[in-house]
Protein backbone atom coordinates (compact mmCIF):
# COMPACT_ATOMS: atom_id res chain seq x y z
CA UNK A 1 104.93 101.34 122.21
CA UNK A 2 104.36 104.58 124.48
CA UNK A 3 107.32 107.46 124.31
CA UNK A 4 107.23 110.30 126.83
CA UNK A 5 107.62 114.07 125.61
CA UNK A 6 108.31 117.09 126.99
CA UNK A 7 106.52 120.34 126.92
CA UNK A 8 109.55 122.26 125.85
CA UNK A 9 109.99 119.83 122.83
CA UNK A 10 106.41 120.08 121.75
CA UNK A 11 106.72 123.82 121.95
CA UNK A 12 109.60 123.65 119.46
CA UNK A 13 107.99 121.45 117.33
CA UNK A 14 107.90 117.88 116.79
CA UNK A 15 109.08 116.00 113.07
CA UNK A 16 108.71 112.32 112.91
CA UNK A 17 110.35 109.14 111.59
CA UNK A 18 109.62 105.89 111.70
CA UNK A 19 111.99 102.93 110.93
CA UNK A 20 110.57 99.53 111.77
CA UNK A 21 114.07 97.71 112.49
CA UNK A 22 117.88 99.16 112.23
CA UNK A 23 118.20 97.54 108.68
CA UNK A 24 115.39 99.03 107.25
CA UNK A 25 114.60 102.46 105.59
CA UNK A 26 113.78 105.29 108.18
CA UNK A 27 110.32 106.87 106.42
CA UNK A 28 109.50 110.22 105.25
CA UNK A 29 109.09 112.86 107.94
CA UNK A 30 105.87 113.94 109.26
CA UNK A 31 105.20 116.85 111.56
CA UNK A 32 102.84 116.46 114.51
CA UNK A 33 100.71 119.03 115.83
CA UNK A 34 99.91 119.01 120.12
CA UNK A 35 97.89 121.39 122.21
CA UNK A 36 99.58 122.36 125.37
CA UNK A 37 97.42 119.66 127.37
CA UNK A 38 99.32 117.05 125.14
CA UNK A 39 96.88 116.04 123.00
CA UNK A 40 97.46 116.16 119.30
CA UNK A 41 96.23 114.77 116.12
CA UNK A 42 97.63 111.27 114.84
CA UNK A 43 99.78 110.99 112.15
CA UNK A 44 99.89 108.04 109.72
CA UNK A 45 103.30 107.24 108.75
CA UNK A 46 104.28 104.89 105.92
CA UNK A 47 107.45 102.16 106.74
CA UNK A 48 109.25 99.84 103.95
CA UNK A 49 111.42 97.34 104.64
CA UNK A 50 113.19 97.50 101.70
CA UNK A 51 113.18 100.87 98.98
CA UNK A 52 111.14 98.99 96.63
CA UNK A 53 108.86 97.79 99.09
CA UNK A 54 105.29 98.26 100.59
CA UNK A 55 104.71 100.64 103.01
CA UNK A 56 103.03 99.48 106.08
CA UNK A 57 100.63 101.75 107.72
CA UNK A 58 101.93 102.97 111.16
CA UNK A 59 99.90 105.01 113.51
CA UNK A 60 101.21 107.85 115.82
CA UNK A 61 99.01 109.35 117.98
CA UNK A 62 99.16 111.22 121.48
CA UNK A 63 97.00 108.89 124.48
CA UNK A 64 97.71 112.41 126.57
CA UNK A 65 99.76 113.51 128.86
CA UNK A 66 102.32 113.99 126.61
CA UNK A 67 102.43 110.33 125.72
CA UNK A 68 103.23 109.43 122.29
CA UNK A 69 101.83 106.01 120.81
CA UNK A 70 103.03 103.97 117.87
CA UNK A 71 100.58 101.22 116.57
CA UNK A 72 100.69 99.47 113.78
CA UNK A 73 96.43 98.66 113.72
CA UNK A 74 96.46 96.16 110.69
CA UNK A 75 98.70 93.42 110.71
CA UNK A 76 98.59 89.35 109.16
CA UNK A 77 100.09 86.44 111.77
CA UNK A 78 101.35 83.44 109.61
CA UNK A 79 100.01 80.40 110.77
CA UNK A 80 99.76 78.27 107.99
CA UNK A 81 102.13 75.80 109.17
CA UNK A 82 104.45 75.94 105.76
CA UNK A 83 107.90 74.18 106.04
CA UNK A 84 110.74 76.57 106.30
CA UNK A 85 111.37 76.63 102.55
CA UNK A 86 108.18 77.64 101.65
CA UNK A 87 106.14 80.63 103.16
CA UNK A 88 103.06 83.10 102.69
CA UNK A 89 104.49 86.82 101.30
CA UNK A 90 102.04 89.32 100.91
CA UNK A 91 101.87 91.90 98.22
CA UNK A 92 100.42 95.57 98.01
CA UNK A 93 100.35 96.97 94.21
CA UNK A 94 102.86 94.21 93.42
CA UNK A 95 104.94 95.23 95.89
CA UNK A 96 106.13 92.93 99.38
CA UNK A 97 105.20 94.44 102.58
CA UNK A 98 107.15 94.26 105.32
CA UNK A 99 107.24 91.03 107.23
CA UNK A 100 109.40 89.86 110.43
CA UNK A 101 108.92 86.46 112.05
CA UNK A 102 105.70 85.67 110.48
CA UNK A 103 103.99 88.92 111.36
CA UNK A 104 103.26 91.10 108.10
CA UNK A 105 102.54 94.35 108.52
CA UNK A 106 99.43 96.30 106.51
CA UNK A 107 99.02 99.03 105.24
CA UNK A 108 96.05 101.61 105.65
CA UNK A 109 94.02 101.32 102.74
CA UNK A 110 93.87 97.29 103.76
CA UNK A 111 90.02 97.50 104.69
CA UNK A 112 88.94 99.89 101.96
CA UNK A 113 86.19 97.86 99.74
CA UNK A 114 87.46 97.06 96.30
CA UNK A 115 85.03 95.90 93.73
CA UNK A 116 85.81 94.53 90.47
């Protein structure tokens, strides 16, 4: 999703936080750095659903002119056609990461190589 912001509110400064639906836990805040053409560095954010849970990896990043984009880059679709009892839940250091309607969000480290 794209936000609009002003020059006059990247000039104060700008402190993010992220909260991936109005019953979950709003994140830690992050400050964002922009250059007066609104360009700035992203910002990886960490979202829970729940305080003991994962923390999916949420990107904020400036597309310019003063545009502000939230992405979420790694993310699991649940199509494994389970009946409604039953149904995938993925973990992240034992922990479940959040998940709404099927769609599980990742976190960051998803694609780093592990080798036992």
């Amino acid at each position: 999703c794209l936000h609009d912001v002003s020059l006059e509110t990247l000039e104060e400064g700008l402190q993010l936080k992220i909260q991936l639906h109005p019953t979950f836990p709003w994140s830690e805040a992050y400050q964002i750095r922009v250059d007066k053409s609104g360009l700035g560095e992203a910002v990886e954010l960490s979202a829970v659903h729940k305080p003991r849970g994962a923390a999916a990896g949420v990107l904020a990043d400036f597309s310019g002119s003063f545009q502000l984009r939230f992405s979420c880059p790694h993310w699991f679709v649940d199509r494994i056609g389970l009946s409604r009892t039953a149904r995938l839940a993925l973990h992240h250091c034992g922990h479940p990461l959040p998940c709404v309607g099927g769609v599980t969000l990742l976190p960051h480290s998803c694609q780093e190589k592990t080798y036992w």
